[in-house]
N, C-alpha and C. Protein backbone atom coordinates (compact mmCIF):
# COMPACT_ATOMS: atom_id res chain seq x y z
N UNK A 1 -7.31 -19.43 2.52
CA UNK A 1 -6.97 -18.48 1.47
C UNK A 1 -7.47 -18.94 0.11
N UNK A 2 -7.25 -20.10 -0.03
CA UNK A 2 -8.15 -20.80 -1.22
C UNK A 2 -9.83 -20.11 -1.53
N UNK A 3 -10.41 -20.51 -0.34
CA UNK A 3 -11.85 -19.74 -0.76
C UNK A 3 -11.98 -18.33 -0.87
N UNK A 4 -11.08 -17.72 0.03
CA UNK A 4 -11.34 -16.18 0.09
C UNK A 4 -10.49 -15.76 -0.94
N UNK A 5 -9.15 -16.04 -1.10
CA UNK A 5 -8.60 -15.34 -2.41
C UNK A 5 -8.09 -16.23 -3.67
N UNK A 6 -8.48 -17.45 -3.64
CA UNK A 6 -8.53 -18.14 -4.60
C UNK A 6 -5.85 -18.70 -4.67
N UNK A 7 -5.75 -18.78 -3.73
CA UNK A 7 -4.52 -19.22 -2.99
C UNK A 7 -4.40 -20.00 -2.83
N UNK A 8 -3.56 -21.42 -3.57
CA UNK A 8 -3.36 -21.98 -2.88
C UNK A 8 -1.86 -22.15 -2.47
N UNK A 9 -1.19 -23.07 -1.72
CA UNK A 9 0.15 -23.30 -1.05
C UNK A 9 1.28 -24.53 -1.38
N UNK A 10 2.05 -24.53 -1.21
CA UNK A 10 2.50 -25.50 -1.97
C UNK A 10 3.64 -25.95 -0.54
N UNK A 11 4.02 -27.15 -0.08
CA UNK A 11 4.55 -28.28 0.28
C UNK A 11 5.22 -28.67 -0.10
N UNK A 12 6.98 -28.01 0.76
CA UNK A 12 8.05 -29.40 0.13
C UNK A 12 9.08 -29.65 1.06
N UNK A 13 9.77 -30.79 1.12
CA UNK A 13 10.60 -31.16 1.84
C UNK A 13 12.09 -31.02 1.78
N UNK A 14 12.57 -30.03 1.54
CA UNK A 14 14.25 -29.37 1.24
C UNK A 14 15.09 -30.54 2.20
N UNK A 15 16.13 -31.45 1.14
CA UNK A 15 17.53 -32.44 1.73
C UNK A 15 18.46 -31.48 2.16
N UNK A 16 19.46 -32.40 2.56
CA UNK A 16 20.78 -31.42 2.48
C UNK A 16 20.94 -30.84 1.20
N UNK A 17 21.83 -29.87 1.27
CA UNK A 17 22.04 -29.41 -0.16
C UNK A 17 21.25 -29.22 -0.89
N UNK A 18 19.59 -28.68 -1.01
CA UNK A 18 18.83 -28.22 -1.44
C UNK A 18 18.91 -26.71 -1.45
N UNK A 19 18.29 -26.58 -2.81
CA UNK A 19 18.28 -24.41 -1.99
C UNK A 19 16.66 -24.63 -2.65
N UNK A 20 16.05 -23.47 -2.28
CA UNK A 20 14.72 -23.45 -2.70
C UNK A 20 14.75 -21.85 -2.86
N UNK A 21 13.91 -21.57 -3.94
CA UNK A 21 14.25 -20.17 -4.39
C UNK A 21 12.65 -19.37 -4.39
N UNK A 22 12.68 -18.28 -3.89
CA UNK A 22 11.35 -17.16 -3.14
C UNK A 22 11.26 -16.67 -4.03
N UNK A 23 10.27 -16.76 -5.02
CA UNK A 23 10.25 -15.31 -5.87
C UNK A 23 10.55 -13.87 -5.02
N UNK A 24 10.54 -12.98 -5.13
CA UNK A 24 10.33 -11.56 -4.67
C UNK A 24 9.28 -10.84 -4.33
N UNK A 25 8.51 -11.23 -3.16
CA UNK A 25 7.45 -10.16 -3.02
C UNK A 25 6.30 -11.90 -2.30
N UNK A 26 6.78 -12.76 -2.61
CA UNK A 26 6.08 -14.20 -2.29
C UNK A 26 6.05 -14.51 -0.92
N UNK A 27 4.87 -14.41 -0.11
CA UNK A 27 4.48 -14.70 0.76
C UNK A 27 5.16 -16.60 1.74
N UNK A 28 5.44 -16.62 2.53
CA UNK A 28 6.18 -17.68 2.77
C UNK A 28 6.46 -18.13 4.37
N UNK A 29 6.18 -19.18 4.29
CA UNK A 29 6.51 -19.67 5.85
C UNK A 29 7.49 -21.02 6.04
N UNK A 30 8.27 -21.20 6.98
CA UNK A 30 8.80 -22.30 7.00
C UNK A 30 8.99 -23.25 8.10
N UNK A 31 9.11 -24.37 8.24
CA UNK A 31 8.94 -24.96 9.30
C UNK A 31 10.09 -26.10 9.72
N UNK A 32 10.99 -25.76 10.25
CA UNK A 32 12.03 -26.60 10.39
C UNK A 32 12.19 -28.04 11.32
N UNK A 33 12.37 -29.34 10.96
CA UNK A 33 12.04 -30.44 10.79
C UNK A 33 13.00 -30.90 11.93
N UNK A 34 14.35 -29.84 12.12
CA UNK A 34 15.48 -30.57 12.62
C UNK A 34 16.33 -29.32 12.75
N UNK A 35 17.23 -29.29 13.59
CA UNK A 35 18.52 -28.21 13.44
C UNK A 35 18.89 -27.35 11.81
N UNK A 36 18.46 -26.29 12.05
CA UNK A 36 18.94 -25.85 10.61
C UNK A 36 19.55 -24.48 10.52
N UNK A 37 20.17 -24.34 9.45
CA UNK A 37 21.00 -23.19 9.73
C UNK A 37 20.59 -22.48 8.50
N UNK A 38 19.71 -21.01 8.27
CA UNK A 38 19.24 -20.97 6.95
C UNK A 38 20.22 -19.31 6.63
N UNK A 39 20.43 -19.76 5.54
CA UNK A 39 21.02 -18.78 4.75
C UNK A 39 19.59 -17.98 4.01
N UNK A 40 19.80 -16.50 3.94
CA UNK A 40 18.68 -16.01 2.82
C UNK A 40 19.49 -14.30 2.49
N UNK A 41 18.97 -14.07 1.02
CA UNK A 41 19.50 -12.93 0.73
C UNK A 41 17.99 -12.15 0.45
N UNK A 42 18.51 -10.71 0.74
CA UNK A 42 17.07 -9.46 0.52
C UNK A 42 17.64 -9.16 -0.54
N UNK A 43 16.68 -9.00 -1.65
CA UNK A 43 17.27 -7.96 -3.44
C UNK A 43 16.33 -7.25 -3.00
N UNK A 44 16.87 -5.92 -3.37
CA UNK A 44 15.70 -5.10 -3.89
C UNK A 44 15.70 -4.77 -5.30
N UNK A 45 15.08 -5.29 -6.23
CA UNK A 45 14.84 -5.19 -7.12
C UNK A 45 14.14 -3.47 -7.99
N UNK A 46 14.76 -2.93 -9.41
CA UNK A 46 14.41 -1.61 -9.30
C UNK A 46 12.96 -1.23 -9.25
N UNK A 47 12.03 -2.41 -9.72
CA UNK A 47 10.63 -2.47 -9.63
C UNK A 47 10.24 -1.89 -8.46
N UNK A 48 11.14 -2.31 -7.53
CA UNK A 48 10.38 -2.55 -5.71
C UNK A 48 10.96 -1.42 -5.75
N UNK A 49 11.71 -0.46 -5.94
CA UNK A 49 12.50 0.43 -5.48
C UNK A 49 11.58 1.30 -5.87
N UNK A 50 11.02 1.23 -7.01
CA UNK A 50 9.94 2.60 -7.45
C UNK A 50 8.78 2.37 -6.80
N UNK A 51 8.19 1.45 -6.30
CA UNK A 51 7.58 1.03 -5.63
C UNK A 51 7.63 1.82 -3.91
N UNK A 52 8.60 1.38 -3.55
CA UNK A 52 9.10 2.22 -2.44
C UNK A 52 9.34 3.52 -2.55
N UNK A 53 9.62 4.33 -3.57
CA UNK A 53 9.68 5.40 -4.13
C UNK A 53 8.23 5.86 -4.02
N UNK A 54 7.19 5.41 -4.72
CA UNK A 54 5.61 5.49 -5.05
C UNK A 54 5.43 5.76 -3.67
N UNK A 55 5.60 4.67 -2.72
CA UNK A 55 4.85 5.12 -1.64
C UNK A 55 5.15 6.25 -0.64
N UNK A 56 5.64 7.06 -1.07
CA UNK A 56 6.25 8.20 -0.15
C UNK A 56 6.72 7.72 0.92
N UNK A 57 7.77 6.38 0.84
CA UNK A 57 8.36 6.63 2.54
C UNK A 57 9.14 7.16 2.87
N UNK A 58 8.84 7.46 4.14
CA UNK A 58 9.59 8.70 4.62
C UNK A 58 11.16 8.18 5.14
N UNK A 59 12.22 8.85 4.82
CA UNK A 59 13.78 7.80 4.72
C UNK A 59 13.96 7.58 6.32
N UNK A 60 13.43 8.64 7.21
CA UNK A 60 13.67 8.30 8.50
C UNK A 60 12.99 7.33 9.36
N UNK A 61 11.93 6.48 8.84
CA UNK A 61 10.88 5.52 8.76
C UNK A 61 11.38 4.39 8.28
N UNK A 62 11.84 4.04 7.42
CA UNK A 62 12.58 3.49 6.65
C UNK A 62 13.74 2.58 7.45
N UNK A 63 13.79 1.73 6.92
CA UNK A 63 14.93 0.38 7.37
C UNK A 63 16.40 0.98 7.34
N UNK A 64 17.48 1.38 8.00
CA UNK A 64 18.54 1.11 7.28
C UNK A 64 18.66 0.17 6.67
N UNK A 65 19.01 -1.01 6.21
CA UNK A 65 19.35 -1.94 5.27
C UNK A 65 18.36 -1.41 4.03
N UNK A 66 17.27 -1.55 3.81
CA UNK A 66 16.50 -1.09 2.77
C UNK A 66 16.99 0.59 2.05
N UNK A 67 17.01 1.12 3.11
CA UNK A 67 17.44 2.90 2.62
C UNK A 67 19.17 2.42 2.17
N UNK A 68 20.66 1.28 2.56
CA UNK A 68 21.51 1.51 1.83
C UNK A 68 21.13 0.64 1.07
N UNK A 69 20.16 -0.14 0.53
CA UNK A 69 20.38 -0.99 -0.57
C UNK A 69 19.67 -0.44 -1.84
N UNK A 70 18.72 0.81 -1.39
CA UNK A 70 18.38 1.77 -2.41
C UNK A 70 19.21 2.93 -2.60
N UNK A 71 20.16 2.96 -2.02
CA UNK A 71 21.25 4.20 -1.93
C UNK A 71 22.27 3.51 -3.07
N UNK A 72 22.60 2.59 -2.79
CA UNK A 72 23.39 1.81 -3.67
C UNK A 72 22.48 1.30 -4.94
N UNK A 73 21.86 0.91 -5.23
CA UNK A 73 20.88 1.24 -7.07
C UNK A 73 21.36 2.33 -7.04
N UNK A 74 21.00 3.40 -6.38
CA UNK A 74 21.14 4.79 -6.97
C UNK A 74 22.34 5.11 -8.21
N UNK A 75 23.64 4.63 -6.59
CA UNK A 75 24.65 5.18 -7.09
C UNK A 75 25.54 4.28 -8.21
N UNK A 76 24.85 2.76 -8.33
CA UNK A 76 25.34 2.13 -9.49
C UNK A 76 24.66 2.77 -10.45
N UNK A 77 23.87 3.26 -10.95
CA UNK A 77 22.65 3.84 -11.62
C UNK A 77 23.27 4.88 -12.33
N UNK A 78 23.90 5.91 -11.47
CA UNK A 78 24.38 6.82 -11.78
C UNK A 78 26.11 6.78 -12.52
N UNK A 79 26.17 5.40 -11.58
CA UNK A 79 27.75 5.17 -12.01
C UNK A 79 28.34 4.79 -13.40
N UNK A 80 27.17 3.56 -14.03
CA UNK A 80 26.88 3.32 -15.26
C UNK A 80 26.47 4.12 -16.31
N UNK A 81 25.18 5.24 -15.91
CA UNK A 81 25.20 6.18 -16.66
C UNK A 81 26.29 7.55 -17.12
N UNK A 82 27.37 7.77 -16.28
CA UNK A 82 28.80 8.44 -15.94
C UNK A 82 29.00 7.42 -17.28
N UNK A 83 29.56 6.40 -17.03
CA UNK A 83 30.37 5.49 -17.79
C UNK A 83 29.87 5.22 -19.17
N UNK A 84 28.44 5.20 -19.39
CA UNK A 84 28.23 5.75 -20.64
C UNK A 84 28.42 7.31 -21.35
N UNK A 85 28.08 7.93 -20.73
CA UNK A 85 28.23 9.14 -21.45
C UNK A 85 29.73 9.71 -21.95
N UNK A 86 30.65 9.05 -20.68
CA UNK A 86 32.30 9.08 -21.03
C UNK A 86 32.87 8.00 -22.16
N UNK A 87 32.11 7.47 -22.32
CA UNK A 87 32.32 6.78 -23.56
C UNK A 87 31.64 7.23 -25.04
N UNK A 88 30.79 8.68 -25.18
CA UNK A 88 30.46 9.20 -26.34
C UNK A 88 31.58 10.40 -26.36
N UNK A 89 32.51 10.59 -25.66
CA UNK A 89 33.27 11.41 -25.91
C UNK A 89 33.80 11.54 -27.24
């Protein structure tokens, strides 16, 4: 990937009690050394959401988990904006 897209990779060795943090959208592999038990969380971030929006997918195509975790932006979205406007009363 280095020659063809100018990529390179980076190498590290996570202890106990390490967390190591993915940007969003960051390509990634891992290789476990020993028994491990990995915790990881999905954001969808609102960037990615318009993004997903942009690309016309179709909702029945679509992940459940991804379709409620953009259902939910929505409706915080909407919930906050409610909560402002009831506050120019």
């Amino acid at each position: 990937l280095r020659d063809e897209c100018g990529v390179s990779g980076w190498s590290l060795l996570q202890l106990p009690g390490d967390a190591v943090l993915v940007p969003a959208g960051a390509p990634h592999q891992v290789r476990s050394l020993s028994g491990t038990i990995s915790v990881e969380q999905q954001f969808l971030s609102p960037e990615s959401a318009v993004r997903l929006r942009d690309l016309g997918t179709d909702p029945a195509s679509t992940p459940r988990q991804l379709r409620a975790q953009l259902d939910g932006m929505i409706f915080a979205a909407v919930r906050e904006a409610l909560e402002v406007l009831q506050g120019c009363k």
